[in-house]
Protein backbone atom coordinates (compact mmCIF):
# COMPACT_ATOMS: atom_id res chain seq x y z
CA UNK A 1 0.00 0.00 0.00
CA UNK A 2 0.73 3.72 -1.13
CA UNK A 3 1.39 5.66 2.16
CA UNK A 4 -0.69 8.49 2.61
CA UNK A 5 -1.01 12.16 4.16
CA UNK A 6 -1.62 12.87 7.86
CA UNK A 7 -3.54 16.08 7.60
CA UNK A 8 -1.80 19.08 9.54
CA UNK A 9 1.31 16.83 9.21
CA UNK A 10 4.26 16.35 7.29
CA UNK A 11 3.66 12.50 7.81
CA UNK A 12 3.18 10.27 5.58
CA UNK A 13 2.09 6.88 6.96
CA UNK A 14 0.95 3.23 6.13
CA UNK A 15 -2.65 2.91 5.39
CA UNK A 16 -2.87 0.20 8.87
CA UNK A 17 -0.90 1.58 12.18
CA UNK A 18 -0.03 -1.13 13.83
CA UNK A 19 -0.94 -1.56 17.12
CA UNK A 20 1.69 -2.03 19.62
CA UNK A 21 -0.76 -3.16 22.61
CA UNK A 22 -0.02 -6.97 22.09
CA UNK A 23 4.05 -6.06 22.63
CA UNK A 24 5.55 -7.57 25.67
CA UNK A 25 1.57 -9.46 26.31
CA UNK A 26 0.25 -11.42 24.73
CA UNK A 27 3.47 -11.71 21.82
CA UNK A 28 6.83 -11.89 23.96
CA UNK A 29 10.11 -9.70 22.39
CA UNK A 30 10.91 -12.09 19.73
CA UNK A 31 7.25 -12.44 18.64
CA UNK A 32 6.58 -8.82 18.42
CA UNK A 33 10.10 -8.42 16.65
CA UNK A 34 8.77 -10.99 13.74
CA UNK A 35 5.60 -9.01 13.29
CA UNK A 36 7.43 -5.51 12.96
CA UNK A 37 10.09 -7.25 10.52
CA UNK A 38 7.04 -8.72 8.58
CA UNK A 39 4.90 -4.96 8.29
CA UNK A 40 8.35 -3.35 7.34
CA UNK A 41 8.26 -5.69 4.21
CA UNK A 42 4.65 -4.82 3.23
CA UNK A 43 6.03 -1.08 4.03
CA UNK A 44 4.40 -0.46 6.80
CA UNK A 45 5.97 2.19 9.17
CA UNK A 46 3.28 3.73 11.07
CA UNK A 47 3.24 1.87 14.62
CA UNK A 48 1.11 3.07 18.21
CA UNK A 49 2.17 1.96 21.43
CA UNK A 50 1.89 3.84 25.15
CA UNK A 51 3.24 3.90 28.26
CA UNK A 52 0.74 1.84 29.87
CA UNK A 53 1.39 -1.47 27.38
CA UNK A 54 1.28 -3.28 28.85
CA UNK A 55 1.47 -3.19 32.47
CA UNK A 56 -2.25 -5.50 33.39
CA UNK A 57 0.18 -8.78 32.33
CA UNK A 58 1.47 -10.06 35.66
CA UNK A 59 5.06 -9.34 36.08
CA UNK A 60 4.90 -5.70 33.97
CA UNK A 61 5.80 -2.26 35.25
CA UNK A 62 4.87 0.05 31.71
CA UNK A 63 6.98 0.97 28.87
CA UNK A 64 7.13 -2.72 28.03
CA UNK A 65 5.56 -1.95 24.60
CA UNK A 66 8.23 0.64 24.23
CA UNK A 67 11.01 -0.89 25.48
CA UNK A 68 10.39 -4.15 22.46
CA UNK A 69 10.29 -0.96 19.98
CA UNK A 70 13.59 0.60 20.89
CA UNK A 71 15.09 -2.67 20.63
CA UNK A 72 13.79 -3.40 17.61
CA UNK A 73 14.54 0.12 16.23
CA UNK A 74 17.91 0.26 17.47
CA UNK A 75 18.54 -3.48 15.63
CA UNK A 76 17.24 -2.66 12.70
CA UNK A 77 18.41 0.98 12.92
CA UNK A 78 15.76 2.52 11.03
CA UNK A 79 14.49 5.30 13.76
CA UNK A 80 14.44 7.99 11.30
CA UNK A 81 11.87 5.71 8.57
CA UNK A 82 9.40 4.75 11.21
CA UNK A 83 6.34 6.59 12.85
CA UNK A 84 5.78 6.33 16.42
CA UNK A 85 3.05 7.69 18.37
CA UNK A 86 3.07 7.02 21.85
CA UNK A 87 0.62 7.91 24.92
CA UNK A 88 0.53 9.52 28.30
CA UNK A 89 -1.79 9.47 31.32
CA UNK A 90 -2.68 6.31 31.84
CA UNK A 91 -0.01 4.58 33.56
CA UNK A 92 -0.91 3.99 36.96
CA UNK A 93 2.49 5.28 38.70
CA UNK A 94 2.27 8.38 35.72
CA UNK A 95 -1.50 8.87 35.41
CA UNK A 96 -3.18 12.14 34.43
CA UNK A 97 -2.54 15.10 32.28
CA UNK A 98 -0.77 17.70 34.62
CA UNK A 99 2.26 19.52 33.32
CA UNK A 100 4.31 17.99 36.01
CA UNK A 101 3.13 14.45 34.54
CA UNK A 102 3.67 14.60 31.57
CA UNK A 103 7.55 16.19 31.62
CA UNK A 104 8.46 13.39 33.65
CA UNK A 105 6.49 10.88 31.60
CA UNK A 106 7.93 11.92 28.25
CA UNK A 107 11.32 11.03 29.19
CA UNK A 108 9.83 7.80 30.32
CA UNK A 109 8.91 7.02 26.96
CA UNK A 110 12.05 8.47 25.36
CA UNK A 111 14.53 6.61 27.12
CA UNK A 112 12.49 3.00 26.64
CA UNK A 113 11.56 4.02 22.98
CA UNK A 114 15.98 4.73 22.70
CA UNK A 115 14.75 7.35 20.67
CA UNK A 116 15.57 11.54 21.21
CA UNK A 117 11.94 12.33 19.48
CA UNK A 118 8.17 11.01 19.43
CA UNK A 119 6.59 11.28 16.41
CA UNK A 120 2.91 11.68 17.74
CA UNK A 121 2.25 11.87 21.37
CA UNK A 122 -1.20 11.44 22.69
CA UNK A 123 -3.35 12.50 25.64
CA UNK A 124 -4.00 9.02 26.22
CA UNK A 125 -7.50 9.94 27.73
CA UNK A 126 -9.13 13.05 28.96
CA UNK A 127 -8.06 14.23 32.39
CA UNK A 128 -10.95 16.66 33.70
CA UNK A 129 -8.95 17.48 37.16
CA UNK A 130 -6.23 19.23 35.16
CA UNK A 131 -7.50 22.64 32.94
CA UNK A 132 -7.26 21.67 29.27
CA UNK A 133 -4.89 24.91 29.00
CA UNK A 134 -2.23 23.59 31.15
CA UNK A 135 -2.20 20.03 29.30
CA UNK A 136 -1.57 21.98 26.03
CA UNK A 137 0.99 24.17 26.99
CA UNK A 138 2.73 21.37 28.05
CA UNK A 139 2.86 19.46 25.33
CA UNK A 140 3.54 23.10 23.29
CA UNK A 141 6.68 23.34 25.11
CA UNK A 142 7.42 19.66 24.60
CA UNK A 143 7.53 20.53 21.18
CA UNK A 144 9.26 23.22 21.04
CA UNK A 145 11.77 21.28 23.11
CA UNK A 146 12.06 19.03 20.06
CA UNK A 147 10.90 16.17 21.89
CA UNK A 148 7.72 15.43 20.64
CA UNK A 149 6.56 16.19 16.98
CA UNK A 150 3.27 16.35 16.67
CA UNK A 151 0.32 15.71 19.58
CA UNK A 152 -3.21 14.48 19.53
CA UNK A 153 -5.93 13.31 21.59
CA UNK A 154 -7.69 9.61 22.37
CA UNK A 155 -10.50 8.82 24.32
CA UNK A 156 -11.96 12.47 24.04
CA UNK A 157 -15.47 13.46 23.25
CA UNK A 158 -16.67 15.87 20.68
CA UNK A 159 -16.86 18.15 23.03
CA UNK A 160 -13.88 18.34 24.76
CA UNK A 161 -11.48 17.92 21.29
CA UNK A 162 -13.79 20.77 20.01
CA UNK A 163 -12.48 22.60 23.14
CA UNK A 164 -8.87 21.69 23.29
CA UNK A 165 -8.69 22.61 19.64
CA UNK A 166 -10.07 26.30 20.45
CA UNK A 167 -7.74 27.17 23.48
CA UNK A 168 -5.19 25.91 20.81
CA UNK A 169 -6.20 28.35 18.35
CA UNK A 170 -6.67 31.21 21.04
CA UNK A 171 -3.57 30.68 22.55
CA UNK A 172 -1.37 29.73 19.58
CA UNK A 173 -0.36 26.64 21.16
CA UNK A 174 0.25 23.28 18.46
CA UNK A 175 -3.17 21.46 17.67
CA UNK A 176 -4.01 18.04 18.45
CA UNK A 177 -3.74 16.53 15.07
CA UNK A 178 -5.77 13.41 15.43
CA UNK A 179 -8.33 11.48 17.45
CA UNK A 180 -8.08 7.82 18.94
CA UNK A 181 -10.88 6.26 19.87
CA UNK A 182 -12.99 3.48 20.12
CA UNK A 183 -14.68 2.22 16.70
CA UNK A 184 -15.28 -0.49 14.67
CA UNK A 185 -18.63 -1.77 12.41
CA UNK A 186 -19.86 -3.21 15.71
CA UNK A 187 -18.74 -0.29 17.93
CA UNK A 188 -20.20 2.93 15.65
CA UNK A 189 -22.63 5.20 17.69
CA UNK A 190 -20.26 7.00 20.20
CA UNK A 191 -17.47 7.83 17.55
CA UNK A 192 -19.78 8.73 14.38
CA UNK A 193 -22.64 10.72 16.18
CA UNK A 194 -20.26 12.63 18.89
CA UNK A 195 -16.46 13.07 17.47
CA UNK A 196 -16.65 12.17 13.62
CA UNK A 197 -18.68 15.42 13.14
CA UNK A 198 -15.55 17.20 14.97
CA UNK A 199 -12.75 15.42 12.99
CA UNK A 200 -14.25 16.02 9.86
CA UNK A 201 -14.69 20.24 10.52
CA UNK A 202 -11.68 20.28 12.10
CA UNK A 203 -9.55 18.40 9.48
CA UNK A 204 -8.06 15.91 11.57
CA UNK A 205 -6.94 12.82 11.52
CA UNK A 206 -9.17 9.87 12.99
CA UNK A 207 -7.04 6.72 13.73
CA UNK A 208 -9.56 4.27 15.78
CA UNK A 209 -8.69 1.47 18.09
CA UNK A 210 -10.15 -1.63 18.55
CA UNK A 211 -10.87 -1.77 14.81
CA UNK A 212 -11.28 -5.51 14.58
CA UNK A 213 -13.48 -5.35 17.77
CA UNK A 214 -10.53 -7.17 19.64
CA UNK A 215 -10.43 -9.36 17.53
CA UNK A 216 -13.91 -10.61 16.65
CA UNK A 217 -14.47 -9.21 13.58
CA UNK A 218 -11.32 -11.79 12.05
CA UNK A 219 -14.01 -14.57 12.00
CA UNK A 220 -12.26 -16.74 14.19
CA UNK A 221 -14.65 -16.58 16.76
CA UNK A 222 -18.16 -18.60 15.89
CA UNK A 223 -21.31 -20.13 17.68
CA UNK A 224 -20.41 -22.32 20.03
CA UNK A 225 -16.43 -22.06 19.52
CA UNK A 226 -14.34 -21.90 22.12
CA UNK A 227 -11.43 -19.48 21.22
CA UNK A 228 -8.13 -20.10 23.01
CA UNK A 229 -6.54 -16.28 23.83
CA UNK A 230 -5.56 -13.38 26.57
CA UNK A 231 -8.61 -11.31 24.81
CA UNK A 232 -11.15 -13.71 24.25
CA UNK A 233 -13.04 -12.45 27.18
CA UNK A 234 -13.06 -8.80 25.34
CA UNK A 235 -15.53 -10.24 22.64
CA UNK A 236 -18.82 -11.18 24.88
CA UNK A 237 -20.73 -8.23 24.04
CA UNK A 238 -20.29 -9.11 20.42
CA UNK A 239 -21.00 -12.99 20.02
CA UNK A 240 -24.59 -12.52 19.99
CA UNK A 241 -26.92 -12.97 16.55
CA UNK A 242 -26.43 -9.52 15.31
CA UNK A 243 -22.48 -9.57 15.52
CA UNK A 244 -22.55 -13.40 14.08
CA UNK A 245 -24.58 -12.01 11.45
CA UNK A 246 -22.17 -9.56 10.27
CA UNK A 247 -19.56 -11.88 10.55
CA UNK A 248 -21.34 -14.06 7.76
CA UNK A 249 -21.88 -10.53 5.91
CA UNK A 250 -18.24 -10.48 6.08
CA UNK A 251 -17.30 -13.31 5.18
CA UNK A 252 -19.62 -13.43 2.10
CA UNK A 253 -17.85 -10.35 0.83
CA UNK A 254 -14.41 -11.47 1.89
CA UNK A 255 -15.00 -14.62 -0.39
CA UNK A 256 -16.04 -12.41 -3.31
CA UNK A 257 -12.76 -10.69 -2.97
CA UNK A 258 -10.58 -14.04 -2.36
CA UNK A 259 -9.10 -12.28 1.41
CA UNK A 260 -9.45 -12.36 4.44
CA UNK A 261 -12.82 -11.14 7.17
CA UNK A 262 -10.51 -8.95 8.90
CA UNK A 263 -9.04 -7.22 5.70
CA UNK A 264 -12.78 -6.69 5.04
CA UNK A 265 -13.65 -5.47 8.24
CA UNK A 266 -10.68 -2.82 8.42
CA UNK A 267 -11.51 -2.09 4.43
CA UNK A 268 -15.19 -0.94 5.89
CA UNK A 269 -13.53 1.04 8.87
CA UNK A 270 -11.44 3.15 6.55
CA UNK A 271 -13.77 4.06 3.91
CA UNK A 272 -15.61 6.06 6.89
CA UNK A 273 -16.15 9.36 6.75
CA UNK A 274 -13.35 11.15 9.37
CA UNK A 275 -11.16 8.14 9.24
CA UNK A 276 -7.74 8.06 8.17
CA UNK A 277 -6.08 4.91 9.06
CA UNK A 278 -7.15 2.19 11.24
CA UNK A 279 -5.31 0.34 14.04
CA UNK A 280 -4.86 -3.16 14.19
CA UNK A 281 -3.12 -5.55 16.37
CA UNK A 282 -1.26 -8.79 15.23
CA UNK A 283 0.23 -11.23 18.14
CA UNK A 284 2.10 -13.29 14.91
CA UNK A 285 2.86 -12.77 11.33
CA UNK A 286 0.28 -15.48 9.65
CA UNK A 287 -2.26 -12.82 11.46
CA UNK A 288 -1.11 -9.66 10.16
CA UNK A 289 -0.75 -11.15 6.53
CA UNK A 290 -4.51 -11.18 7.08
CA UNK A 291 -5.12 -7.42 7.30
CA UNK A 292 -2.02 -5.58 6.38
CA UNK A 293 -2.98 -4.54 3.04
CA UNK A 294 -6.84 -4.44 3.34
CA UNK A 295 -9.62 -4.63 1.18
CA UNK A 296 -11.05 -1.52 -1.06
CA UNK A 297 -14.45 -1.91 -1.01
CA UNK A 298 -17.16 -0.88 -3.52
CA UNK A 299 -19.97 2.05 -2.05
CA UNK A 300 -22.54 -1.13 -2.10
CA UNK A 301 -20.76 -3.35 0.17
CA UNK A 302 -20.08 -0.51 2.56
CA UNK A 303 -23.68 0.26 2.66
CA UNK A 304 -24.55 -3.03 3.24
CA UNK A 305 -22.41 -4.02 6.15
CA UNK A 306 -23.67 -0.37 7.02
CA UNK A 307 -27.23 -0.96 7.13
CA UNK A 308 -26.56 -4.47 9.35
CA UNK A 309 -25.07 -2.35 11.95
CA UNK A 310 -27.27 1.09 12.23
């Protein structure tokens, strides 16, 4: 795939970001090192970790994510051809959005990432204790500093993004460039109602997580299947008729194509309007084959995977 534009940016970035949650979890350093040697070849270069992957797994502290990533960069020495974008405020010994925070936490990052720069650094969620001026001014200075590129925001409502990206404006502080949240063809009322209508005036950059649904929307999950993984417990909600039934919508159209569910899946998510490139996660390299380069899809099987989810 071509890379494309990040709006507001002088990125230009892989189609799929790859998710860097699975790093150091649920795909140990050697795993996660075959995977990022495997999206290099289909040249990918657009990969999102944070400081809090993945510190749930028993045994974890943070920055484990990060730390596989400046390994691998520092192997392969190719800092300067990759994008990373990195997060702050949810790491439970660095949480929240104060100015104090997130100086120390950037450093954090830096020194496990081996790296003297972050491409894109995200508000990992919205911290309402801390005045949205005093978050931004942070992260102006930060870049200023040189230490951080570009920022943006995840987890935010329409809202508060609307109102981060004023005080920017008013204040001449740098703009949050992009949105990460939650949204997939399962997942589609919070994102496309509330922030789409946001990104799209604004001209930024959506880049949503979870865009397989944790993994549900690959197919591999079916009535009365028991599914051997870490986030098989993430897919209850969906492995009812109406997700099963979009699954078979899938993988109807999948078949037509000769790929994979997934591929279709992510080729729905990023013909939306407001999106610009989808995350997905891959624990090994048979799964990211699946979805690296995936599917275009014509207006009528958008609108008909569309119309099963409204």
């Amino acid at each position: 795939m071509t890379h494309i534009p990040l709006a507001k940016t002088d990125l230009k970035v892989h189609p799929l970001c790859l998710g860097g949650n699975v790093f150091g979890w649920s795909a140990d350093e050697e795993q996660s090192m075959a995977v990022l040697n495997a999206y290099t070849e289909y040249n990918g270069n657009f990969i999102d970790t944070a400081d809090v992957y993945s510190e749930w797994k028993e045994g974890n502290t943070g920055h484990d994510s990060e730390r596989i990533l400046g390994n691998w960069m520092k192997q392969r020495g190719n800092r300067s051809e990759i994008v990373i974008a990195t997060k702050v405020a949810k790491l439970s010994t660095r949480p929240g959005l104060s100015a104090a925070n997130i100086t120390e936490a950037v450093d954090d990052s830096l020194r496990a990432l081996q790296s003297d720069y972050i491409d894109i650094y995200y508000a990992h969620e919205d911290d309402k204790t801390v005045p949205l001026r005093e978050t931004l001014e942070t992260f102006d200075a930060l870049i200023k500093s040189g230490k951080v590129r570009y920022i943006a925001a995840s987890n935010y409502t329409g809202e508060r993004l609307a109102e981060a990206l004023e005080i920017s404006k008013s204040e001449g502080f740098a703009q949050y460039i992009a949105l990460q949240n939650w949204y997939n063809l399962l997942h589609r009322e919070e994102f496309e109602e509330d922030a789409a209508p946001v990104v799209v005036t604004e001209g930024i950059s959506g880049i949503p997580f979870f865009g397989l649904a944790r993994g549900f929307l690959s197919g591999k999950y079916r009535p009365g299947a028991t599914v051997e993984s870490v986030r098989a417990g993430g897919v209850a909600d969906y492995q009812n008729e109406r997700g099963f039934k979009v699954v078979a919508k899938l993988e109807e159209i999948s078949n037509a194509h000769g790929t994979s569910i997934s591929s279709v899946a992510l080729g729905w998510l990023a013909a939306q309007p407001g999106v610009t490139t989808p995350i997905a996660s891959a624990r090994t390299v048979e799964q990211l084959k699946e979805f690296v380069n995936f599917t275009a899809l014509s207006s009528d099987e958008i609108n008909e995977l569309s119309d099963l989810t409204k």
